[in-house]
C-alpha atoms as a PDB file:
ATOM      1  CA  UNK A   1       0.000   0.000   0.000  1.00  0.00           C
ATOM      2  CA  UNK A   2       1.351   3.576  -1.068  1.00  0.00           C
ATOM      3  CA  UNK A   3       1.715   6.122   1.900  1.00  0.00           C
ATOM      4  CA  UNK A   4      -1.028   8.329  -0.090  1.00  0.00           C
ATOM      5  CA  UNK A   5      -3.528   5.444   0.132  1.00  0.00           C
ATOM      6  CA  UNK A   6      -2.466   4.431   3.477  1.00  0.00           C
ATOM      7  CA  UNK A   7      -3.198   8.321   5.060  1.00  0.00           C
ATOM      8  CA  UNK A   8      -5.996   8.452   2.789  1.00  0.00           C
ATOM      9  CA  UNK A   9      -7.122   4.880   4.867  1.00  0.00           C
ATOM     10  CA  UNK A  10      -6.286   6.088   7.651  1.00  0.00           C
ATOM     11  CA  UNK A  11      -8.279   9.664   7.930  1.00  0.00           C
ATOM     12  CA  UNK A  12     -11.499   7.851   6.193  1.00  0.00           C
ATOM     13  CA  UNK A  13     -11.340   5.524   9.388  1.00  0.00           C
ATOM     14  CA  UNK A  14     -11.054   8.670  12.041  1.00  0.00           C
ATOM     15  CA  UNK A  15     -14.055  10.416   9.991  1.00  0.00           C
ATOM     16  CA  UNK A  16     -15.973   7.085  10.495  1.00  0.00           C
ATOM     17  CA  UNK A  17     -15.315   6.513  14.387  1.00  0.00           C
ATOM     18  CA  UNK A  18     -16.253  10.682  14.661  1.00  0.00           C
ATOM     19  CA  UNK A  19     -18.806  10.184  13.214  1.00  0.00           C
ATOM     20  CA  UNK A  20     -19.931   6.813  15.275  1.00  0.00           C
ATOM     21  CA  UNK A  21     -18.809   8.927  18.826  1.00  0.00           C
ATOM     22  CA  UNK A  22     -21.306  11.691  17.147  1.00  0.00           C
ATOM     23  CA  UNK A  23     -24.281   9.270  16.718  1.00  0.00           C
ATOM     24  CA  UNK A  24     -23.908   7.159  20.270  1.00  0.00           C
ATOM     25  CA  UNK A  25     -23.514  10.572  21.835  1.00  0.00           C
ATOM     26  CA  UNK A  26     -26.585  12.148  20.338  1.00  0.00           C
ATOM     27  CA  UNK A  27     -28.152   8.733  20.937  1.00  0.00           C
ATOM     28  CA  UNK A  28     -27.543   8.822  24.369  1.00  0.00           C
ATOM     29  CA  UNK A  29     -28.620  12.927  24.658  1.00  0.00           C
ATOM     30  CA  UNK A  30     -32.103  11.946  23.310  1.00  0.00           C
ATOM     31  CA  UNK A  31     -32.876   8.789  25.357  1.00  0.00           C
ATOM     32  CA  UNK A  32     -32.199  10.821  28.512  1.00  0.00           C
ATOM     33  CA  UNK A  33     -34.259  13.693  27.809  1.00  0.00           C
ATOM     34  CA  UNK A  34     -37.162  11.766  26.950  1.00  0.00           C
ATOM     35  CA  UNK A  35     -39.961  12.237  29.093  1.00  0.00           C
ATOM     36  CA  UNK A  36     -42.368   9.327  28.914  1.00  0.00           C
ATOM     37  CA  UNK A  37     -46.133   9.330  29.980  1.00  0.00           C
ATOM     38  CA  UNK A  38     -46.889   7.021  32.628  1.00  0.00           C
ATOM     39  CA  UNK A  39     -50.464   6.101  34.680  1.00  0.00           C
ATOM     40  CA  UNK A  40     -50.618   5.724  38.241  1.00  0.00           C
ATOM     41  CA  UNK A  41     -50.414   1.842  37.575  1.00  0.00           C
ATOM     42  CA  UNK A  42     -47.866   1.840  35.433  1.00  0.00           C
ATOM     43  CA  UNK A  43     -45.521   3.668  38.347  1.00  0.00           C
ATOM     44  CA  UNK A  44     -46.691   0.952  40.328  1.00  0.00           C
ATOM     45  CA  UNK A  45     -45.725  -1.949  37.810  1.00  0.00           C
ATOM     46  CA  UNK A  46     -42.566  -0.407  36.820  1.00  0.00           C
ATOM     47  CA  UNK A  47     -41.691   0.348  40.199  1.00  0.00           C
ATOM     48  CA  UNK A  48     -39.606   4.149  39.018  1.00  0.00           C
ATOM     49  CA  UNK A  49     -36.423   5.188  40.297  1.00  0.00           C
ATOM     50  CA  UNK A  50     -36.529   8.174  42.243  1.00  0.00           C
ATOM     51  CA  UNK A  51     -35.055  11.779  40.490  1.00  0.00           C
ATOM     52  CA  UNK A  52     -36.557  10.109  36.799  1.00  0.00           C
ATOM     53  CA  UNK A  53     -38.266  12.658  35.308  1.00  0.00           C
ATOM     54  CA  UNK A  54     -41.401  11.281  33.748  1.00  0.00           C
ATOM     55  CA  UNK A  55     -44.740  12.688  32.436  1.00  0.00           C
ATOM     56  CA  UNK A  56     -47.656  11.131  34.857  1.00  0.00           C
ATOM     57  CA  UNK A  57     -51.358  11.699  34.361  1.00  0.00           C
ATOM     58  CA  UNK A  58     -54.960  10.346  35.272  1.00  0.00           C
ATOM     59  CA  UNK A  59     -57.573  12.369  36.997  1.00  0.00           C
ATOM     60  CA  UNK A  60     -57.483  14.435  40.440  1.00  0.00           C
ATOM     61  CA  UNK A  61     -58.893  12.659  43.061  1.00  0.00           C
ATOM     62  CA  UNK A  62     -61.432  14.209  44.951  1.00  0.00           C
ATOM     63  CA  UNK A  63     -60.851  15.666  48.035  1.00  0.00           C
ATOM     64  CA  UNK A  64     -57.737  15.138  47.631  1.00  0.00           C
ATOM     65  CA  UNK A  65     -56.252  19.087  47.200  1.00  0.00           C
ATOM     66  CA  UNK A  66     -54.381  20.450  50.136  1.00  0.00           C
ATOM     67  CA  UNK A  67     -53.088  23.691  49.847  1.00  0.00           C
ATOM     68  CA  UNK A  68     -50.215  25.029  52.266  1.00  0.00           C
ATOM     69  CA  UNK A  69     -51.478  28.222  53.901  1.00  0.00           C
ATOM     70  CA  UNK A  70     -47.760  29.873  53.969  1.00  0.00           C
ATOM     71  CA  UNK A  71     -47.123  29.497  50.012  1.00  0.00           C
ATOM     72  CA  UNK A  72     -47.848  28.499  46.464  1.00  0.00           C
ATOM     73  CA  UNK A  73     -47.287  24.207  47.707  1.00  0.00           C
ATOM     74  CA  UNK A  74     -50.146  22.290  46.617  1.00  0.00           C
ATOM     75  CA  UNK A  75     -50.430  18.407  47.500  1.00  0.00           C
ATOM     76  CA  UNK A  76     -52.894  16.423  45.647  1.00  0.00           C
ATOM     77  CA  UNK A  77     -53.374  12.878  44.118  1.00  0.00           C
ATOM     78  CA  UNK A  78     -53.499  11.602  40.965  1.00  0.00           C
ATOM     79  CA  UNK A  79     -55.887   8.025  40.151  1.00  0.00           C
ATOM     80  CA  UNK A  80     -56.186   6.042  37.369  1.00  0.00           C
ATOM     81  CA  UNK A  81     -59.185   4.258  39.053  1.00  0.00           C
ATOM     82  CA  UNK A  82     -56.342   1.584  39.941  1.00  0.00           C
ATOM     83  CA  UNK A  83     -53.699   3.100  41.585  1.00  0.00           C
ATOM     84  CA  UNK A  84     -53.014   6.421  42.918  1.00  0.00           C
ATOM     85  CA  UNK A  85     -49.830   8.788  43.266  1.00  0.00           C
ATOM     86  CA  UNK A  86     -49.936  11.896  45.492  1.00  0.00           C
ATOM     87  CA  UNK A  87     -48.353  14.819  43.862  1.00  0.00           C
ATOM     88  CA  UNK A  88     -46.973  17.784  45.470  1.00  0.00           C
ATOM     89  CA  UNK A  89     -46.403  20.887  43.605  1.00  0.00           C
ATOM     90  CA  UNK A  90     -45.086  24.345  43.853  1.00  0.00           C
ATOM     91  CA  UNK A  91     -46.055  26.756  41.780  1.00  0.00           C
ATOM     92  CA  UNK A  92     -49.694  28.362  40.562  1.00  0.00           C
ATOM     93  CA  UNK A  93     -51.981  25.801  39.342  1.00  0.00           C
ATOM     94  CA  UNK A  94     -53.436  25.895  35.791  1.00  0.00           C
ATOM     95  CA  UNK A  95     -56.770  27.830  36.150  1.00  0.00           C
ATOM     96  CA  UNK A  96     -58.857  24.909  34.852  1.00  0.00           C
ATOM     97  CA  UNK A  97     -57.237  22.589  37.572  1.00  0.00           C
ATOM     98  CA  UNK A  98     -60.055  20.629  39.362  1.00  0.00           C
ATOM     99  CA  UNK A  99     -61.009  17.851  41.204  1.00  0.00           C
ATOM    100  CA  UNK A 100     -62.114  15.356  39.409  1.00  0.00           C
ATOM    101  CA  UNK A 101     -60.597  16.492  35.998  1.00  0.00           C
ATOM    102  CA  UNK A 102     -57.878  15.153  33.874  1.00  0.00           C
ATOM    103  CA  UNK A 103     -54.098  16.733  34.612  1.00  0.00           C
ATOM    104  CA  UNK A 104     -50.699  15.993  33.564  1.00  0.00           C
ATOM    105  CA  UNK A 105     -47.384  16.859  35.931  1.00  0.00           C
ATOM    106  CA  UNK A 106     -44.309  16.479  35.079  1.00  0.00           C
ATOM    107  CA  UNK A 107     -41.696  15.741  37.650  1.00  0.00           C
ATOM    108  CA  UNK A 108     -39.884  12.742  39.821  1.00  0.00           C
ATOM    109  CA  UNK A 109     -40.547  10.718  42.285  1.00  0.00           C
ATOM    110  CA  UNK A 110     -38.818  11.727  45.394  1.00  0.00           C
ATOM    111  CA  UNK A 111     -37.690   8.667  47.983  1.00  0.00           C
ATOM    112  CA  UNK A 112     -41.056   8.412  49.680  1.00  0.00           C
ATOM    113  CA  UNK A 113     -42.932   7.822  46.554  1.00  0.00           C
ATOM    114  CA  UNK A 114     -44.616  11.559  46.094  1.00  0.00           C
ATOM    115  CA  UNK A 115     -44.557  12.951  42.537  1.00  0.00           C
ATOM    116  CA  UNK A 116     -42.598  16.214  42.782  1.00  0.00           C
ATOM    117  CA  UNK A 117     -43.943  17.691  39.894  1.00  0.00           C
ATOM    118  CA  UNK A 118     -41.983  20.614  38.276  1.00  0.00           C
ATOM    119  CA  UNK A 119     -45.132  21.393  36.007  1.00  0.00           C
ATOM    120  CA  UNK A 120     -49.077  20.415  35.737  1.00  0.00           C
ATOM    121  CA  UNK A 121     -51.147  20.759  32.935  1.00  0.00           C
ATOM    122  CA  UNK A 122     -55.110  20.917  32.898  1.00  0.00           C
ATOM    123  CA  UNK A 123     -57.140  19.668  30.375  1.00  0.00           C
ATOM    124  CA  UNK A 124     -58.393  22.577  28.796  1.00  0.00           C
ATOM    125  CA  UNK A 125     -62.277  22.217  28.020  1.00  0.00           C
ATOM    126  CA  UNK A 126     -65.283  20.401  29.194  1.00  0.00           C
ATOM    127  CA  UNK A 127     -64.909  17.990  25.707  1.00  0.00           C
ATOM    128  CA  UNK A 128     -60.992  17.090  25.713  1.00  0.00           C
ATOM    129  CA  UNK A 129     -59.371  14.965  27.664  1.00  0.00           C
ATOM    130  CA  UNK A 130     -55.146  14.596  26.352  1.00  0.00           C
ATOM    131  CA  UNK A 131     -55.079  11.210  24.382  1.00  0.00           C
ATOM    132  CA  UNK A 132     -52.787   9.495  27.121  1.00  0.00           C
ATOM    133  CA  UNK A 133     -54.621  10.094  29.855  1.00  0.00           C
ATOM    134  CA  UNK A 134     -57.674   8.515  28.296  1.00  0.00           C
ATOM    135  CA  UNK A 135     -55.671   5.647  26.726  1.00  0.00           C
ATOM    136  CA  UNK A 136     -54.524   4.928  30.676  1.00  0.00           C
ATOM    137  CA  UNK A 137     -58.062   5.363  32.105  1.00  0.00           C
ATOM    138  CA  UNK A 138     -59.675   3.166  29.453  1.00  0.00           C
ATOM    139  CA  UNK A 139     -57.137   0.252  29.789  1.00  0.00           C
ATOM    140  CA  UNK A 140     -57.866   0.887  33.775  1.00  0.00           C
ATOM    141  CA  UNK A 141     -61.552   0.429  33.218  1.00  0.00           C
ATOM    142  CA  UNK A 142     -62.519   4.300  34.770  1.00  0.00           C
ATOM    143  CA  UNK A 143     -65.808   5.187  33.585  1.00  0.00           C
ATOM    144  CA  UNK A 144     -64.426   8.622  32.582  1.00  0.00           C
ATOM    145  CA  UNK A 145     -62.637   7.642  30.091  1.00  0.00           C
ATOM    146  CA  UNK A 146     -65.960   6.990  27.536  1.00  0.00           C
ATOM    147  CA  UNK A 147     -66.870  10.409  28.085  1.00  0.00           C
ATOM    148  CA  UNK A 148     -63.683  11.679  26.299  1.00  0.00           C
ATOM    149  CA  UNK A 149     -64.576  10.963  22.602  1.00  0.00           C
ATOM    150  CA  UNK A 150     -63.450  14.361  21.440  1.00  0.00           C
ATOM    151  CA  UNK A 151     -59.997  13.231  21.588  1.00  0.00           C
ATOM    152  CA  UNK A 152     -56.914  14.553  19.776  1.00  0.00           C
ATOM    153  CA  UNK A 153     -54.232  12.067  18.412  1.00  0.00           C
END
């Protein structure tokens, strides 16, 4: 082999491991900033690491809502009709935020099994209900999961 092909050889084979560190790091980049739905039974199944951020949703249960009298920290708990997660929260609430209504938070679990949630998301009529959260309630069996036929996907 000449030295001409052999540097030629050579540099083709550093662009194609560059390349290849590129891909597995970008690879890597996406899969941890994925945030994945989950339902309060799925938490359960899976069993989540604590500090995972995750998306979790279902419906508020009622009387459930506790607010803190010294600040903006909320506690409530989020059901499936199977399994429930309580949820604490800092931060104003959506103004469409109810008991009884469909919500998404996203946040972690923390060691004691509360949802820290960094964000929560109402549904935002009386008609629509996000496509996840009804997807979890149906395969739950929650009756209020056939009033959400107006759903988006």
């Amino acid at each position: 082999m000449t030295p001409t092909r052999k540097r030629r050889l050579i540099a083709t084979l550093l662009i194609l491991v560059g390349v290849g560190v590129a891909a597995a790091i970008t690879f890597y980049s996406l899969q941890q900033n994925l945030l994945y739905f989950q339902s309060p039974s799925e938490v359960a199944e899976l069993e989540m690491p604590a500090d995972r951020q995750f998306r979790l949703g279902g419906l508020v249960k009622t009387g459930s809502t506790e607010r803190e009298p010294d600040g903006l920290a909320v506690r409530f708990v989020v059901t499936d009709g199977l399994a429930e997660i309580p949820v604490r929260y800092v931060g104003i609430l959506p103004d469409l935020f109810r008991e009884g209504q469909g919500v998404i938070a996203r946040g972690s679990l923390d060691g004691s099994g509360e949802f820290a949630a960094t964000e929560v998301l109402a549904k935002h009529d009386e008609n629509y209900m996000p496509p996840e959260v009804a997807d979890a309630l149906e395969k739950a069996g929650h009756p209020a999961a056939a009033g959400s036929s107006d759903r988006e996907g």
